[in-house]
C-alpha atoms as a PDB file:
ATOM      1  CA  UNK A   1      81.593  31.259  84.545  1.00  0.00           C
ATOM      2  CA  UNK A   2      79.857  34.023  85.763  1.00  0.00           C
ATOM      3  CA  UNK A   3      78.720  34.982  82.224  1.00  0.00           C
ATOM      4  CA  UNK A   4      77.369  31.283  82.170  1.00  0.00           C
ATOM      5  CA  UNK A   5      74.951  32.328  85.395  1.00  0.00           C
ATOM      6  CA  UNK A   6      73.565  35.094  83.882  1.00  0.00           C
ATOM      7  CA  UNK A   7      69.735  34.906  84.308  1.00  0.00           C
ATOM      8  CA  UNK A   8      68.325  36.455  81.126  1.00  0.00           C
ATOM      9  CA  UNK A   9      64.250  37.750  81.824  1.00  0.00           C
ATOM     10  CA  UNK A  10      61.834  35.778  80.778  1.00  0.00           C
ATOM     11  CA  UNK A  11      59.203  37.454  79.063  1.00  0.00           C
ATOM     12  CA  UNK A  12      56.114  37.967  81.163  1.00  0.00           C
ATOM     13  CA  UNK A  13      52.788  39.624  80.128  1.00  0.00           C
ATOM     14  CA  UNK A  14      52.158  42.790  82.425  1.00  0.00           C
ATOM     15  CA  UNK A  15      48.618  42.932  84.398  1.00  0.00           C
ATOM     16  CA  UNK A  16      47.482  45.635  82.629  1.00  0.00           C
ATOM     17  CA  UNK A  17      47.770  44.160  79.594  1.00  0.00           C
ATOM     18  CA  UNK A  18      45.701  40.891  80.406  1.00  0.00           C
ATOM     19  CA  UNK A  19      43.074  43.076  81.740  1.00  0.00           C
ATOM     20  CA  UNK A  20      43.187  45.217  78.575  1.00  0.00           C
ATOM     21  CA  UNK A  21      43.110  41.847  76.380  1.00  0.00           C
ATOM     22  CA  UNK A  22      39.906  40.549  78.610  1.00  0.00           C
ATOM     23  CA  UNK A  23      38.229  44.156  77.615  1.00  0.00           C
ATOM     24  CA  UNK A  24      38.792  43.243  73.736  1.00  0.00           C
ATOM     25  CA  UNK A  25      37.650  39.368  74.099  1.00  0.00           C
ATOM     26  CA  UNK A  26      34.520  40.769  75.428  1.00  0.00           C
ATOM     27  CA  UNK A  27      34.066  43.306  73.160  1.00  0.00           C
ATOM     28  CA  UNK A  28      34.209  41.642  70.411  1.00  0.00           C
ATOM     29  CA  UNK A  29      32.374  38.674  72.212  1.00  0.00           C
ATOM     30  CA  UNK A  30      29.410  41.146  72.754  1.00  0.00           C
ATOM     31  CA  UNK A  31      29.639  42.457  69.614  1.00  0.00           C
ATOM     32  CA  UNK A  32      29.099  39.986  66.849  1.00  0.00           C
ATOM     33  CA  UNK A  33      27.040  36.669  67.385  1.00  0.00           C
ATOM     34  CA  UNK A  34      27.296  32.974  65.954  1.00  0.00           C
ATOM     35  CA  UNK A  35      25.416  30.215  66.037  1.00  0.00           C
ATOM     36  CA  UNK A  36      28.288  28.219  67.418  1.00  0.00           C
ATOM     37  CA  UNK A  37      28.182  29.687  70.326  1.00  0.00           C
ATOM     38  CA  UNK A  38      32.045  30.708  70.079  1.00  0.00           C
ATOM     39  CA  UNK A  39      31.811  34.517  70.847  1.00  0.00           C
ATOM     40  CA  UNK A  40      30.014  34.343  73.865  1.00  0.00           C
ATOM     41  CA  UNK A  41      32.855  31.973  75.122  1.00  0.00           C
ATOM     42  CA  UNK A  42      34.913  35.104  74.234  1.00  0.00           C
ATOM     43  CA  UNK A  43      32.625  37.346  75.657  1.00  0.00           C
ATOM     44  CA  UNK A  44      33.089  35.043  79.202  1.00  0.00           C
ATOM     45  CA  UNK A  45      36.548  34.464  79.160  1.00  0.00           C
ATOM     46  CA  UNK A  46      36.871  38.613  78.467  1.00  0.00           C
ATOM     47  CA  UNK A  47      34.842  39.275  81.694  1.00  0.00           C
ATOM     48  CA  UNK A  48      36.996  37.022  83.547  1.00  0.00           C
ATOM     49  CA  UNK A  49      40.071  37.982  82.469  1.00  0.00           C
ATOM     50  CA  UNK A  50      38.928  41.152  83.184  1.00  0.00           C
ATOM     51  CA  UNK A  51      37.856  40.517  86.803  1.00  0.00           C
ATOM     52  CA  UNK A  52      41.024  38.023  87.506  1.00  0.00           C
ATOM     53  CA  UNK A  53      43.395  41.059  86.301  1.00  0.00           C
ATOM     54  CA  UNK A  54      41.452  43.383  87.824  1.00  0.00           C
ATOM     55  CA  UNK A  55      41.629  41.942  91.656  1.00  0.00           C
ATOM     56  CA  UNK A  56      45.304  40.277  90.492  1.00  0.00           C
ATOM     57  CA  UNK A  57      46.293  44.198  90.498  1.00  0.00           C
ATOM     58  CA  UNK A  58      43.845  45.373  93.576  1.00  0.00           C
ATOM     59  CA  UNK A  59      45.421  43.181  95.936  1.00  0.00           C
ATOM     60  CA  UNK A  60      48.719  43.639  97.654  1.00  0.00           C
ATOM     61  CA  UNK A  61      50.855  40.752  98.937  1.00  0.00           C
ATOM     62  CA  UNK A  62      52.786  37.817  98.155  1.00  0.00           C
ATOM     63  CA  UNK A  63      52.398  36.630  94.236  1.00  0.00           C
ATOM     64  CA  UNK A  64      50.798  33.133  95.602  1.00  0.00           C
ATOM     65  CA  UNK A  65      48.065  35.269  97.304  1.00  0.00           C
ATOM     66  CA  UNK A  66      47.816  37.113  94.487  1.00  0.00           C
ATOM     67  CA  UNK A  67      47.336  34.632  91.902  1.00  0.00           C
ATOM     68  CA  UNK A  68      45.520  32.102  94.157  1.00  0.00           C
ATOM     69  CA  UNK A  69      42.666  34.968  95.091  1.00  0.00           C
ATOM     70  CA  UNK A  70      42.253  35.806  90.925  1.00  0.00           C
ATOM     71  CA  UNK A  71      42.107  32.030  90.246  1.00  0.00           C
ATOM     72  CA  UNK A  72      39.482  31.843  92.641  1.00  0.00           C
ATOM     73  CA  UNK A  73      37.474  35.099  91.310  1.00  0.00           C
ATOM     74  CA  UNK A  74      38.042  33.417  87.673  1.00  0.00           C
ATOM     75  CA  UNK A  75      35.863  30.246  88.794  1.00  0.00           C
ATOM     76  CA  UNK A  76      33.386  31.972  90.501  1.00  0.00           C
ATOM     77  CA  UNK A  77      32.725  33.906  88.267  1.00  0.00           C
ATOM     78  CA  UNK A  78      30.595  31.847  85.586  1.00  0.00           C
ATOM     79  CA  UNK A  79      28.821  30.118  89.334  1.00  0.00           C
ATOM     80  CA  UNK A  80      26.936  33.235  89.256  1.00  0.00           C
ATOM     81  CA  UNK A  81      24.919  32.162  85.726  1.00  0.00           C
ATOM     82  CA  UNK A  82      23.636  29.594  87.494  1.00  0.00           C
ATOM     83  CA  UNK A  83      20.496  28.940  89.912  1.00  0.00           C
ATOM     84  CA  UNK A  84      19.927  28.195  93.603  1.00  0.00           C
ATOM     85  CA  UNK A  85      22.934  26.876  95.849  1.00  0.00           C
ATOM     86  CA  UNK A  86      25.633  27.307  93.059  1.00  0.00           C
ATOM     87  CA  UNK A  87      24.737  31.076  92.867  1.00  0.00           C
ATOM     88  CA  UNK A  88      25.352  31.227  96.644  1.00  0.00           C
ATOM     89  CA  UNK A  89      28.477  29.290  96.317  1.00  0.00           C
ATOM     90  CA  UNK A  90      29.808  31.835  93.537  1.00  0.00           C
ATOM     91  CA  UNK A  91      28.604  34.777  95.460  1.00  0.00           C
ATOM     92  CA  UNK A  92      30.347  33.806  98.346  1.00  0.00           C
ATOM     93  CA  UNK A  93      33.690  32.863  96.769  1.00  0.00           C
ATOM     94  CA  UNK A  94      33.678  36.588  95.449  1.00  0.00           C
ATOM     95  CA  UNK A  95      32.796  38.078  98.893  1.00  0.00           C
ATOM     96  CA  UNK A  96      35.495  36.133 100.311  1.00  0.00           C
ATOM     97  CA  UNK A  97      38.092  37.762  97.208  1.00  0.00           C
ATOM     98  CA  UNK A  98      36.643  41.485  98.120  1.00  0.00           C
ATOM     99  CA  UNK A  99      37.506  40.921 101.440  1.00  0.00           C
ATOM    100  CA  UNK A 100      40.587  39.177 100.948  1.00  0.00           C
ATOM    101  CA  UNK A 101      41.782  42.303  98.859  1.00  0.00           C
ATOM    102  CA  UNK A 102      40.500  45.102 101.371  1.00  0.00           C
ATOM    103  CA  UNK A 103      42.005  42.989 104.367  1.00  0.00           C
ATOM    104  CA  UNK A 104      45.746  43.335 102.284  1.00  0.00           C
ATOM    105  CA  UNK A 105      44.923  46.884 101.167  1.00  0.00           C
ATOM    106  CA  UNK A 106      44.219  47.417 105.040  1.00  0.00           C
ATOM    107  CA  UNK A 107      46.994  45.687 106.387  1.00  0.00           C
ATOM    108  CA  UNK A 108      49.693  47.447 104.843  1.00  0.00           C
END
């Protein structure tokens, strides 16, 4: 029975490796152009895999915090392309992950 129990690892993608797969999407996003439209998706979805694995990995704490403060730097990110109030709204959200991350870098 005990054999039966036996948790076998799931596989799971390290952090350093989804920041080192946003570096190639944007590479290769900023690198060739379309007229689709398709690499610069690339290109943004590099840059914010990039910045979600980057403060995934800066901050210190429970996974939930973890993942919850790079979900939130992941969508407000592309706020910042825009004008006036949603700017502010993106700018803030990302304050609010920098601090998050120094306040558990601190706290330990």
């Amino acid at each position: 029975m005990v054999a039966l129990r036996k948790n076998s690892p799931t596989p799971s993608l390290p952090e350093s490796s989804v920041v080192l797969i946003g570096l190639v999407l944007a590479i290769l996003g900023l690198m060739f152009r379309d007229s689709f439209g398709i690499m610069s998706v690339l290109a943004a979805l590099g840059i914010g895999l990039v910045i979600a694995g980057t403060v995934y990995i800066a901050v210190e704490g429970p996974e939930l915090v973890r993942l919850s403060m790079a979900f939130v730097s992941l969508v407000a990110l592309p706020l910042l392309s825009y004008g006036s109030v949603v700017r502010w709204v993106g700018g803030t959200m990302l304050g609010g992950v920098v601090v998050g991350a120094v306040y558990t870098r601190i706290a330990e």
